[in-house]
PDB file of N, CA and C in Angstrom:
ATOM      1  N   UNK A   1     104.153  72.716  97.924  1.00  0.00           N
ATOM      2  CA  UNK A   1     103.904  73.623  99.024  1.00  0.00           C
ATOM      3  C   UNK A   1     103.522  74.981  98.434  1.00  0.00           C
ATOM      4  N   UNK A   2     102.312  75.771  99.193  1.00  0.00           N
ATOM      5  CA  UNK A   2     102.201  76.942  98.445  1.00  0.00           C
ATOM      6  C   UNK A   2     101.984  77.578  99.433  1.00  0.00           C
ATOM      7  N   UNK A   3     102.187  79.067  99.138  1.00  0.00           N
ATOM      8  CA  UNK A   3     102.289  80.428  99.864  1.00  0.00           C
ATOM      9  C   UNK A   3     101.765  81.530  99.788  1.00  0.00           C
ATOM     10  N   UNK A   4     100.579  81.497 100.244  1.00  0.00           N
ATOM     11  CA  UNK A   4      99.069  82.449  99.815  1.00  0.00           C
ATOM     12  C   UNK A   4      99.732  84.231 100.345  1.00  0.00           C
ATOM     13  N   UNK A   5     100.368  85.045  99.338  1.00  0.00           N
ATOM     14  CA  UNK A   5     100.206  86.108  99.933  1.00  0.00           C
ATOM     15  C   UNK A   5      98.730  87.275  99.968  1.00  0.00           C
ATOM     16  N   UNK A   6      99.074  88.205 100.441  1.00  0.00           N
ATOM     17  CA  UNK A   6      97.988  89.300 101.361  1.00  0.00           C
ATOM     18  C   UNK A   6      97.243  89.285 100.187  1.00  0.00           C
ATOM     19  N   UNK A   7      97.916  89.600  98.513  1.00  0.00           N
ATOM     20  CA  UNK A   7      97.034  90.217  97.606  1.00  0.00           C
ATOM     21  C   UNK A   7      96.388  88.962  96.775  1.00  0.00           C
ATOM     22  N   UNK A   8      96.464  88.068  97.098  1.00  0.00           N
ATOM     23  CA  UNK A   8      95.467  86.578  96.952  1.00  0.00           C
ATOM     24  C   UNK A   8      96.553  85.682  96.222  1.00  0.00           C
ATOM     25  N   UNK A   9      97.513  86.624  95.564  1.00  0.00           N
ATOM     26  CA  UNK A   9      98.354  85.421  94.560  1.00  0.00           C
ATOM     27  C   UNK A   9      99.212  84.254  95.711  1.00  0.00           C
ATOM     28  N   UNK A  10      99.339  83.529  95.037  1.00  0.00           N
ATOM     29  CA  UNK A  10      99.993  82.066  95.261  1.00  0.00           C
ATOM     30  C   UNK A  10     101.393  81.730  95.055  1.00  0.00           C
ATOM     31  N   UNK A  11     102.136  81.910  95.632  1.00  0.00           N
ATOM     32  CA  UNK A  11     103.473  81.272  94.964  1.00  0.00           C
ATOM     33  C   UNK A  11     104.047  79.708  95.673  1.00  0.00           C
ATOM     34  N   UNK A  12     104.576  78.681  94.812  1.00  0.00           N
ATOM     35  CA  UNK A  12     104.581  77.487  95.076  1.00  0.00           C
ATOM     36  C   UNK A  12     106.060  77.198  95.066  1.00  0.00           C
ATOM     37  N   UNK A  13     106.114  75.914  95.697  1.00  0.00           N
ATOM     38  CA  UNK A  13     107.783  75.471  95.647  1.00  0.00           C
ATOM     39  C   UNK A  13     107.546  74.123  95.194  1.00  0.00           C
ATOM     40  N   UNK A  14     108.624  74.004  93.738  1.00  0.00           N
ATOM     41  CA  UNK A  14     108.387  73.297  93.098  1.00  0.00           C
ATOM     42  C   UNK A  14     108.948  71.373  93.490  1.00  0.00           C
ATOM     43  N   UNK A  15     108.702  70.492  92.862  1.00  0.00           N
ATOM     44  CA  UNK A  15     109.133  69.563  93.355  1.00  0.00           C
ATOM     45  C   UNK A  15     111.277  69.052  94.013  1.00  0.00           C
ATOM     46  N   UNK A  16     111.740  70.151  93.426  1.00  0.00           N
ATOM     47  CA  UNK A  16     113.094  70.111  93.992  1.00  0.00           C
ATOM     48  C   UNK A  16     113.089  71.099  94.924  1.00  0.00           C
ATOM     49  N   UNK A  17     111.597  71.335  95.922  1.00  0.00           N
ATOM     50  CA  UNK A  17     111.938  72.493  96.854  1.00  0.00           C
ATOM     51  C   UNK A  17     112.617  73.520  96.525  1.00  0.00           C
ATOM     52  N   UNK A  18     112.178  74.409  95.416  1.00  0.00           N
ATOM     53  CA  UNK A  18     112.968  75.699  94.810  1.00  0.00           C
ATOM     54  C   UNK A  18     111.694  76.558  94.414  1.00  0.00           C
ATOM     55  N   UNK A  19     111.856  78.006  95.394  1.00  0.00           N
ATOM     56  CA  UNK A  19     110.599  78.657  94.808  1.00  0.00           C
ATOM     57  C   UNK A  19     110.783  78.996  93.802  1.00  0.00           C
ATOM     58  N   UNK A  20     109.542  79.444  93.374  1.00  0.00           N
ATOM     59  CA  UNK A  20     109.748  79.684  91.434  1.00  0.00           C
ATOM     60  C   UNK A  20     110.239  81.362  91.649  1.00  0.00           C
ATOM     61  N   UNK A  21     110.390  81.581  90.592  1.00  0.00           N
ATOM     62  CA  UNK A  21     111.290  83.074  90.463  1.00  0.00           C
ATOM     63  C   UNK A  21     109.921  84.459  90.144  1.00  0.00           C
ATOM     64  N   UNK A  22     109.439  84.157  90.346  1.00  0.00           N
ATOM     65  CA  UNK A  22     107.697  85.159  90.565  1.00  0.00           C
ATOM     66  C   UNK A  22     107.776  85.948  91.930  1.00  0.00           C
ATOM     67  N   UNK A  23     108.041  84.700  93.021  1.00  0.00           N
ATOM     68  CA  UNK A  23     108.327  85.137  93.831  1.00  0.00           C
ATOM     69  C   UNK A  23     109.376  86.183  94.901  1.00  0.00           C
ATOM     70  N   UNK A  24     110.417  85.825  94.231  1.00  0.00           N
ATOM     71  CA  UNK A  24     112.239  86.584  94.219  1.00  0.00           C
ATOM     72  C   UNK A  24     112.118  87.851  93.411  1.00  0.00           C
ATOM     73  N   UNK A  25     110.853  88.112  92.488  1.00  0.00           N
ATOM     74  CA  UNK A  25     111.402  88.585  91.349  1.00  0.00           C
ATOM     75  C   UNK A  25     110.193  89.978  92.153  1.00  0.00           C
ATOM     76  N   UNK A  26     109.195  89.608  92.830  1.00  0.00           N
ATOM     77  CA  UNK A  26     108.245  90.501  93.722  1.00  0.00           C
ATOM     78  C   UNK A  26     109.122  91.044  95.180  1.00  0.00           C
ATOM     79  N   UNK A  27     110.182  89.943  95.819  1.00  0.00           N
ATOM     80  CA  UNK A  27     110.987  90.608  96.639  1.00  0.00           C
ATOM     81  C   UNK A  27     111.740  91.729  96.068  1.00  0.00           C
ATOM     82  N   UNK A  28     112.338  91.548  94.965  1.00  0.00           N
ATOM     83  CA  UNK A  28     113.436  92.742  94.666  1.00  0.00           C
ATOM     84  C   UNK A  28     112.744  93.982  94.533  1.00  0.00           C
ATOM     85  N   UNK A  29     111.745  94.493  94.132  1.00  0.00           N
ATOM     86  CA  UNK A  29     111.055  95.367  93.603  1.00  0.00           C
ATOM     87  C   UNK A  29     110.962  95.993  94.743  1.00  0.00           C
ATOM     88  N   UNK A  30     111.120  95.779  96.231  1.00  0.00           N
ATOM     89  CA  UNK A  30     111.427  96.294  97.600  1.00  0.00           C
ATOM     90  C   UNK A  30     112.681  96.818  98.237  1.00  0.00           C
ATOM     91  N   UNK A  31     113.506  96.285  97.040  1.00  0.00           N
ATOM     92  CA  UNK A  31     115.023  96.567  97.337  1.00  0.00           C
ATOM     93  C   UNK A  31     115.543  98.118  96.764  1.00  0.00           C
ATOM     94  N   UNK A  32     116.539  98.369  97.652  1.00  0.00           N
ATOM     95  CA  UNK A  32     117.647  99.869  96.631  1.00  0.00           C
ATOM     96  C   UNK A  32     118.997  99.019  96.486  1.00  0.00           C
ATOM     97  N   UNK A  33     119.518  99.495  95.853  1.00  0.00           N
ATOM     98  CA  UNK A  33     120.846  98.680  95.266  1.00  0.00           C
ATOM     99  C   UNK A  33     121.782 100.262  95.141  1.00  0.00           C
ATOM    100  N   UNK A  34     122.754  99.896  96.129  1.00  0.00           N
ATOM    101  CA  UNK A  34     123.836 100.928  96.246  1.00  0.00           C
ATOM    102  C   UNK A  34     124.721 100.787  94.571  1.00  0.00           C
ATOM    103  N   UNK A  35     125.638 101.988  94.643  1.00  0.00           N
ATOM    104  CA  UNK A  35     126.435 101.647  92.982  1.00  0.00           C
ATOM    105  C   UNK A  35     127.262  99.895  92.559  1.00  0.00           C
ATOM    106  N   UNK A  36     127.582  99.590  94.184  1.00  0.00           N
ATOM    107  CA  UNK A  36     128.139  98.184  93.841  1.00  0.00           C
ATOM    108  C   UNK A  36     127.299  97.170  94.107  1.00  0.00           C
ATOM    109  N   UNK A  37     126.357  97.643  93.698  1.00  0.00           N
ATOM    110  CA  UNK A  37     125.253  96.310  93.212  1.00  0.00           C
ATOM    111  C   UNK A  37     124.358  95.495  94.389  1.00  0.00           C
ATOM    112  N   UNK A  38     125.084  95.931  96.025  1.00  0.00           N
ATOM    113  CA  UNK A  38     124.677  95.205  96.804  1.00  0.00           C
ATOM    114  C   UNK A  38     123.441  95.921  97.369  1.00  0.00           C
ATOM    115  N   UNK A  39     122.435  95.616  97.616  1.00  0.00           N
ATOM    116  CA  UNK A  39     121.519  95.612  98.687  1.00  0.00           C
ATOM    117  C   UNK A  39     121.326  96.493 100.231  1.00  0.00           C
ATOM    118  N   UNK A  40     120.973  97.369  99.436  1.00  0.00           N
ATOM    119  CA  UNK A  40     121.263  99.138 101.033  1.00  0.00           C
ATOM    120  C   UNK A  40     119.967  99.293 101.673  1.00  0.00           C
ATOM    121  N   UNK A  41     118.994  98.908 100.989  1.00  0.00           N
ATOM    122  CA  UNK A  41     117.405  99.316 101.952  1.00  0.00           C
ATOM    123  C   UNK A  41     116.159  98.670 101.104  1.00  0.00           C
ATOM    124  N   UNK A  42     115.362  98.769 102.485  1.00  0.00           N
ATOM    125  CA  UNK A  42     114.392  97.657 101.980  1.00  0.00           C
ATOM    126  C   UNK A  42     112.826  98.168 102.273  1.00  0.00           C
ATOM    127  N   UNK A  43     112.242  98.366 101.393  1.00  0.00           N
ATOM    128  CA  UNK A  43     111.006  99.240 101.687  1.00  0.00           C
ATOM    129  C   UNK A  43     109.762  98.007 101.823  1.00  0.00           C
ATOM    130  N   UNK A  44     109.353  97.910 103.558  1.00  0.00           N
ATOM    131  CA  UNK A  44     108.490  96.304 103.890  1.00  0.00           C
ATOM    132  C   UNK A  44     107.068  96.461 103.191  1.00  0.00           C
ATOM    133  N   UNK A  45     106.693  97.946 102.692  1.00  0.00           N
ATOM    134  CA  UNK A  45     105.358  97.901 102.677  1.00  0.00           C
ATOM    135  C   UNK A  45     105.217  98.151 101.283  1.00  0.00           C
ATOM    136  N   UNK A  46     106.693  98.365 100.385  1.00  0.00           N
ATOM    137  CA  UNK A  46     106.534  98.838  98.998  1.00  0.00           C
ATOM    138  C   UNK A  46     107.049  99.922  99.216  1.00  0.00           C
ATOM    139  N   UNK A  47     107.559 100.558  97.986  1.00  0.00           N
ATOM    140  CA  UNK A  47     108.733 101.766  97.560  1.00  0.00           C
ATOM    141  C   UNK A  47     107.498 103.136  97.329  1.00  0.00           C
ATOM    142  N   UNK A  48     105.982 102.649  97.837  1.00  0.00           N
ATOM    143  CA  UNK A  48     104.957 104.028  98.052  1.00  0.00           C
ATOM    144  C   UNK A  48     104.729 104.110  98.989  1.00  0.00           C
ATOM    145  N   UNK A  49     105.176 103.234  99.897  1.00  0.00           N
ATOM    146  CA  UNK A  49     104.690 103.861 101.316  1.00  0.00           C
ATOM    147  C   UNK A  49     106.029 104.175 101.945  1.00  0.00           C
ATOM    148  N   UNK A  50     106.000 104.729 103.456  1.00  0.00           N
ATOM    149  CA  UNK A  50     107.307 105.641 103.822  1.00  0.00           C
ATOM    150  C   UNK A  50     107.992 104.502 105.043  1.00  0.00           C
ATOM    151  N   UNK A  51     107.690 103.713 104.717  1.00  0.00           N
ATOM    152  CA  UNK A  51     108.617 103.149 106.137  1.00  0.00           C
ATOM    153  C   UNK A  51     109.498 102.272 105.330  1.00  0.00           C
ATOM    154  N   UNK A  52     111.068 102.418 105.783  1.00  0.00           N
ATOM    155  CA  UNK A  52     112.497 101.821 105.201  1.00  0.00           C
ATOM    156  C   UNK A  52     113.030 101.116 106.023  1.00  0.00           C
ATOM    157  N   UNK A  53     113.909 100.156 105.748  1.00  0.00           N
ATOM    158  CA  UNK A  53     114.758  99.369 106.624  1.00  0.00           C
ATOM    159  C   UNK A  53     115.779 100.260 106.125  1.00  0.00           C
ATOM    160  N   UNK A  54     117.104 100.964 106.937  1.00  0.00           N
ATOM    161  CA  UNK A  54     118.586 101.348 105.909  1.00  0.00           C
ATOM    162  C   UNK A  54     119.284 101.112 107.253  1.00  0.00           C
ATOM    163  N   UNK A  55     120.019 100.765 107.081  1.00  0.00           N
ATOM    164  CA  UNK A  55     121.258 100.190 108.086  1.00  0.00           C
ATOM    165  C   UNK A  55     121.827 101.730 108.957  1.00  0.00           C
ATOM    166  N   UNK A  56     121.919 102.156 107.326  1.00  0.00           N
ATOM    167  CA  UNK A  56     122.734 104.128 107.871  1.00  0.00           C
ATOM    168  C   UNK A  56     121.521 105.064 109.340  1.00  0.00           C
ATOM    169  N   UNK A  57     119.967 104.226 109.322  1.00  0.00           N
ATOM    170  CA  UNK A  57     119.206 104.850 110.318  1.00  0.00           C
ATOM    171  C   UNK A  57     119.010 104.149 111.147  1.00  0.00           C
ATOM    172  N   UNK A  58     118.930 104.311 112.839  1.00  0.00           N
ATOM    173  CA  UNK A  58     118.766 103.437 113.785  1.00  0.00           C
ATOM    174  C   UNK A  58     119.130 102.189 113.532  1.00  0.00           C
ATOM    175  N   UNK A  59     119.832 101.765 112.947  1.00  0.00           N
ATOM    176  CA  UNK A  59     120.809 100.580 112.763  1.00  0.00           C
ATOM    177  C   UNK A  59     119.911  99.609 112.012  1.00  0.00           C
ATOM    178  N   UNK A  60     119.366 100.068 111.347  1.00  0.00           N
ATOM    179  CA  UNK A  60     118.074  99.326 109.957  1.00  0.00           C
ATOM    180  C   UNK A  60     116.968  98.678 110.780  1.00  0.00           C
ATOM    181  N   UNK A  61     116.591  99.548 112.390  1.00  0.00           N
ATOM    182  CA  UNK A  61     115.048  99.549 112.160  1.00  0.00           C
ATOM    183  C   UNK A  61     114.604 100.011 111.484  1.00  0.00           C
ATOM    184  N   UNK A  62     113.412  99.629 111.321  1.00  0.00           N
ATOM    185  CA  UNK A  62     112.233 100.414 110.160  1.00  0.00           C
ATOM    186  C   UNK A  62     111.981 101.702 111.051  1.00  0.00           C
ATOM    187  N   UNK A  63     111.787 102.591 110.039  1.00  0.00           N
ATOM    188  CA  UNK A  63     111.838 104.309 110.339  1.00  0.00           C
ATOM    189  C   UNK A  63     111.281 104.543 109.300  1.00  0.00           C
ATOM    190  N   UNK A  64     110.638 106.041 109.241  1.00  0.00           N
ATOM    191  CA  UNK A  64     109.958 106.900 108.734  1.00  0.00           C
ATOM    192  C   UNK A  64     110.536 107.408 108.203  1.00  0.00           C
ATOM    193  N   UNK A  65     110.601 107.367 106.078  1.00  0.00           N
ATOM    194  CA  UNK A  65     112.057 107.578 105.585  1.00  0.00           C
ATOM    195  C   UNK A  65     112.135 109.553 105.699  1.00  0.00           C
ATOM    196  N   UNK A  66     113.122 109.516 105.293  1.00  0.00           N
ATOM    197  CA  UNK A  66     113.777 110.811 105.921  1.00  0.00           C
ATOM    198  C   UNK A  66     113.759 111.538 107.229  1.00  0.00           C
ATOM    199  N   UNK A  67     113.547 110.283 108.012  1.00  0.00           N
ATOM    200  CA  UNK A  67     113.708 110.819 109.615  1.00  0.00           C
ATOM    201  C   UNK A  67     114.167 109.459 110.177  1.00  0.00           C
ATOM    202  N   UNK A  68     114.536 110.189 111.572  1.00  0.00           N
ATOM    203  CA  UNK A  68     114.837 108.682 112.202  1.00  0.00           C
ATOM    204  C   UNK A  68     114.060 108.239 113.190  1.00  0.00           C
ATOM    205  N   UNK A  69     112.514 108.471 112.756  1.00  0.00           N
ATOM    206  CA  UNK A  69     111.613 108.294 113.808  1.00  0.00           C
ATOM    207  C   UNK A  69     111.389 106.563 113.156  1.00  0.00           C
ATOM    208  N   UNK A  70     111.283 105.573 114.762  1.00  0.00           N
ATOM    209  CA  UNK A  70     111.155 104.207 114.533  1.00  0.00           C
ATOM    210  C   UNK A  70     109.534 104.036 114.377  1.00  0.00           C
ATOM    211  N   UNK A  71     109.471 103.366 113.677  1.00  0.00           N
ATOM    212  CA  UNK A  71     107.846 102.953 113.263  1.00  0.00           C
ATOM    213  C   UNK A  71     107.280 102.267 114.560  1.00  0.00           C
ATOM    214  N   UNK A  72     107.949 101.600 115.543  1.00  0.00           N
ATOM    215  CA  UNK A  72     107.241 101.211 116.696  1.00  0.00           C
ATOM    216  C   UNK A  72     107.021 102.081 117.904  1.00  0.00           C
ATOM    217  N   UNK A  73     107.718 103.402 117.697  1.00  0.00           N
ATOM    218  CA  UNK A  73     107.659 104.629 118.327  1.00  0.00           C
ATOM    219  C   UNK A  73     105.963 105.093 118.115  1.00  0.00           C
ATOM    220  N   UNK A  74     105.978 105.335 116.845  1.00  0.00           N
ATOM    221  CA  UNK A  74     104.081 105.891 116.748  1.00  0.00           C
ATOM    222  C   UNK A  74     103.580 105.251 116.862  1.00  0.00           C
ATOM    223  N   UNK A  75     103.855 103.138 116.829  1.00  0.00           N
ATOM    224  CA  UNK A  75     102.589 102.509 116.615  1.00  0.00           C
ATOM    225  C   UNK A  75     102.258 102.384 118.501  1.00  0.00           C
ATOM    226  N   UNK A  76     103.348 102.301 118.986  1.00  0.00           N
ATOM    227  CA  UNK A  76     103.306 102.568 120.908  1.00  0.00           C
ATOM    228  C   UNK A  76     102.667 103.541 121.270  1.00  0.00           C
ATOM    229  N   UNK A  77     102.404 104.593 120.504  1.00  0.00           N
ATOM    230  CA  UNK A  77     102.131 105.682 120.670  1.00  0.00           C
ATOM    231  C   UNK A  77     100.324 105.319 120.282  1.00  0.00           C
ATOM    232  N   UNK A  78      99.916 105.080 119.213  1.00  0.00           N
ATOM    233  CA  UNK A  78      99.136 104.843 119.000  1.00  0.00           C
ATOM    234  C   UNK A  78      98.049 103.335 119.860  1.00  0.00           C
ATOM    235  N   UNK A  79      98.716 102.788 120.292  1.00  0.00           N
ATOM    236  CA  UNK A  79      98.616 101.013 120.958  1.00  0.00           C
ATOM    237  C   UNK A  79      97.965 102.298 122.305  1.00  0.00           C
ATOM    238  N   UNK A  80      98.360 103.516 122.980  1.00  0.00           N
ATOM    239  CA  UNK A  80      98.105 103.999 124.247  1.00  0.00           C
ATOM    240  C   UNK A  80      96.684 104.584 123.962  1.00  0.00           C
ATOM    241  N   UNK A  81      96.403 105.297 122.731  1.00  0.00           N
ATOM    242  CA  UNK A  81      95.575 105.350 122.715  1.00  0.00           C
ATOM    243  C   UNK A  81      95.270 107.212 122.018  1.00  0.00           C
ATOM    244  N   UNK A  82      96.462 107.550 121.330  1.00  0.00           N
ATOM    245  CA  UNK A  82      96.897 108.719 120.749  1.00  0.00           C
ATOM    246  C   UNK A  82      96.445 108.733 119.661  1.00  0.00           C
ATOM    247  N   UNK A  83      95.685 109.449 118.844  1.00  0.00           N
ATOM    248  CA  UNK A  83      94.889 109.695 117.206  1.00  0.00           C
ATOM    249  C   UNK A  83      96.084 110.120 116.506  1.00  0.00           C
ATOM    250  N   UNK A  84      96.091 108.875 115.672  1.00  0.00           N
ATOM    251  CA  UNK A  84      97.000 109.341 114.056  1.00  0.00           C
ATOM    252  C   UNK A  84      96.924 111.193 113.825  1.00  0.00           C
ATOM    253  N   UNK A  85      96.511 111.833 113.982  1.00  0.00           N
ATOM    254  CA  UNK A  85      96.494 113.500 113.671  1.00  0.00           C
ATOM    255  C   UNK A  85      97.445 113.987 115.025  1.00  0.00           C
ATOM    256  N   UNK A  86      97.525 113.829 116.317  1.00  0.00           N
ATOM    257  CA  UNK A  86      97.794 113.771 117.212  1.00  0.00           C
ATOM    258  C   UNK A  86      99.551 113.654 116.950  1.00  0.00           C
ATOM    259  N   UNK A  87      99.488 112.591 116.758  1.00  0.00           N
ATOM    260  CA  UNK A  87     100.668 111.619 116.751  1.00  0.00           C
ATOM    261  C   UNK A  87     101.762 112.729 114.878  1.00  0.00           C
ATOM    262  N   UNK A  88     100.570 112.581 114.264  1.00  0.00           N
ATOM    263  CA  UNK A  88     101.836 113.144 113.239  1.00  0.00           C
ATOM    264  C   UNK A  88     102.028 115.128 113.506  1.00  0.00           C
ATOM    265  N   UNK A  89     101.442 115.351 114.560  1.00  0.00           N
ATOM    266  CA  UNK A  89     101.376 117.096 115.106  1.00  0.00           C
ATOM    267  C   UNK A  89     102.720 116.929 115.472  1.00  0.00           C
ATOM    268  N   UNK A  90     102.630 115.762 116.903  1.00  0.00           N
ATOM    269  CA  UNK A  90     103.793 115.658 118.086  1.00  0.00           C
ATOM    270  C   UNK A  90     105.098 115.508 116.779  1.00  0.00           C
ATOM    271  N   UNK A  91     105.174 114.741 116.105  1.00  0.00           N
ATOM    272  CA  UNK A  91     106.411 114.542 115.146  1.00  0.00           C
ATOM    273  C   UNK A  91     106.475 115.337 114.034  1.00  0.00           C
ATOM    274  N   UNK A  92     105.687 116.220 113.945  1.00  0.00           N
ATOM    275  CA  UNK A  92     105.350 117.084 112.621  1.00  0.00           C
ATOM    276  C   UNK A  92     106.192 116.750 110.750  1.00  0.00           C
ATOM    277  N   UNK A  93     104.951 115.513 110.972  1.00  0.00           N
ATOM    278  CA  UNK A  93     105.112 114.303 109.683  1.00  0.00           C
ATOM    279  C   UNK A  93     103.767 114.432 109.310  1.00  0.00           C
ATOM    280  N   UNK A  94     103.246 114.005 108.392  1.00  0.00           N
ATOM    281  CA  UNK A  94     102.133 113.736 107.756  1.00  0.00           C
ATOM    282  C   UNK A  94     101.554 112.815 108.385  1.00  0.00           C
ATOM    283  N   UNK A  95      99.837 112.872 108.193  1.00  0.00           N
ATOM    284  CA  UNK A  95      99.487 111.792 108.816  1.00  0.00           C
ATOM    285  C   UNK A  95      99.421 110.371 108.323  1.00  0.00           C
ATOM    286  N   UNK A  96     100.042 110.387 106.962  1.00  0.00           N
ATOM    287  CA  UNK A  96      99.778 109.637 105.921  1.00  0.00           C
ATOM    288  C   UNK A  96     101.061 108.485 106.411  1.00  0.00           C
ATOM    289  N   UNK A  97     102.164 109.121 106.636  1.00  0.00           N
ATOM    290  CA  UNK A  97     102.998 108.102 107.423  1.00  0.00           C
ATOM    291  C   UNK A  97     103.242 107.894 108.364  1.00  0.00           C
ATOM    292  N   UNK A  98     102.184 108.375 109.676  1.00  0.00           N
ATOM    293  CA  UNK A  98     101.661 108.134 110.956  1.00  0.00           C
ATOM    294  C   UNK A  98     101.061 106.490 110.466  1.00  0.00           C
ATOM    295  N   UNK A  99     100.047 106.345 109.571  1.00  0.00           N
ATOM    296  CA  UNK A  99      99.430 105.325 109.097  1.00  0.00           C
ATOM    297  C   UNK A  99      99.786 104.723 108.267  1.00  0.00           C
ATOM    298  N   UNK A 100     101.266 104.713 107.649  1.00  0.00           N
ATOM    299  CA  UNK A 100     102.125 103.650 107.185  1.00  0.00           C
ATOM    300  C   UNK A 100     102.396 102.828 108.115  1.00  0.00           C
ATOM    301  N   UNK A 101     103.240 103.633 109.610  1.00  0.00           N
ATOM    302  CA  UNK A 101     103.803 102.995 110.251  1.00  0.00           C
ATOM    303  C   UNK A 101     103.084 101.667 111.436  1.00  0.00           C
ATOM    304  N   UNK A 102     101.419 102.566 111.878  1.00  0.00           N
ATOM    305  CA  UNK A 102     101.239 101.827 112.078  1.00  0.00           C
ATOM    306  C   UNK A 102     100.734 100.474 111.580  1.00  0.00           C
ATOM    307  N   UNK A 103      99.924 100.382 110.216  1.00  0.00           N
ATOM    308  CA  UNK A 103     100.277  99.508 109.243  1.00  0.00           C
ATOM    309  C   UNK A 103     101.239  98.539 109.201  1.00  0.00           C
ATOM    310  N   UNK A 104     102.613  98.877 109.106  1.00  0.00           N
ATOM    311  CA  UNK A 104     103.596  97.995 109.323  1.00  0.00           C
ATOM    312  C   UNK A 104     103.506  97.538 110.301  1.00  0.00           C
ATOM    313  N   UNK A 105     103.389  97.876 111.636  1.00  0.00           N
ATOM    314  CA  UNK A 105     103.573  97.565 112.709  1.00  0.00           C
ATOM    315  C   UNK A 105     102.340  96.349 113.244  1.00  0.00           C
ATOM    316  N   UNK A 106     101.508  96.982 112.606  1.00  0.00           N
ATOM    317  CA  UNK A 106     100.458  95.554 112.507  1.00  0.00           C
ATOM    318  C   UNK A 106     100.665  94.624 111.761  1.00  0.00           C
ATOM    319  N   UNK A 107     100.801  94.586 110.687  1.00  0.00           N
ATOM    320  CA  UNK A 107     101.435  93.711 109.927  1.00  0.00           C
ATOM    321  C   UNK A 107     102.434  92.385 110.128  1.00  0.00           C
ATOM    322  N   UNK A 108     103.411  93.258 110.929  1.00  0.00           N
ATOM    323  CA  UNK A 108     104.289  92.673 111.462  1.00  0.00           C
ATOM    324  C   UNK A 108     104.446  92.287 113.127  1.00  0.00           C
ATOM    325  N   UNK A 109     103.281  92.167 113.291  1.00  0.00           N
ATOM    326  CA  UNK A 109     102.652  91.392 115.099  1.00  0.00           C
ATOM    327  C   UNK A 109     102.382  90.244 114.753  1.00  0.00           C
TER     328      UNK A 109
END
């Protein structure tokens, strides 16, 4: 069985149904790891763009890190028919993670 992600690579599950570790090893690189080792936040688009899962914000919707604006807040905002410049004025954020969020938010439809 194989699993074509966005950036063309392939990851497969091998004949004992066990993905190979390529794959696990590209999830973590999304992760923060609190001091006891466990698993505190999860960055969906990569640790360069600004939208976080953290439990400590809106109860680990994805948000706009260092705020607690929800990423489906601008992309609603944007779905009406509001310009990314518009949209990061009203929240006075960059527009750069006006267009993370909605990104994610497409992504994840």
């Amino acid at each position: 069985m194989h699993f074509e992600q966005s950036d063309g690579s392939i990851y497969t599950i091998d004949s004992a149904r066990q993905f190979k570790l390529a794959i696990i090893k590209e999830f973590f690189k999304n992760l923060d790891f609190g001091s006891d080792s466990v698993a505190n936040r999860l960055w969906p688009l990569g640790k360069d763009k600004s939208i976080v899962c953290d439990p400590n914000h809106q109860f680990g919707q994805p948000v706009i890190t260092g705020t607690n604006i929800i990423a489906e807040a601008i992309y609603e905002l944007y779905q009406a028919g509001e310009p990314p410049k518009f949209i990061s004025e009203l929240y006075d954020i960059d527009e750069e993670k006006v267009n993370d969020a909605i990104s994610f938010c497409k992504m994840a439809a």
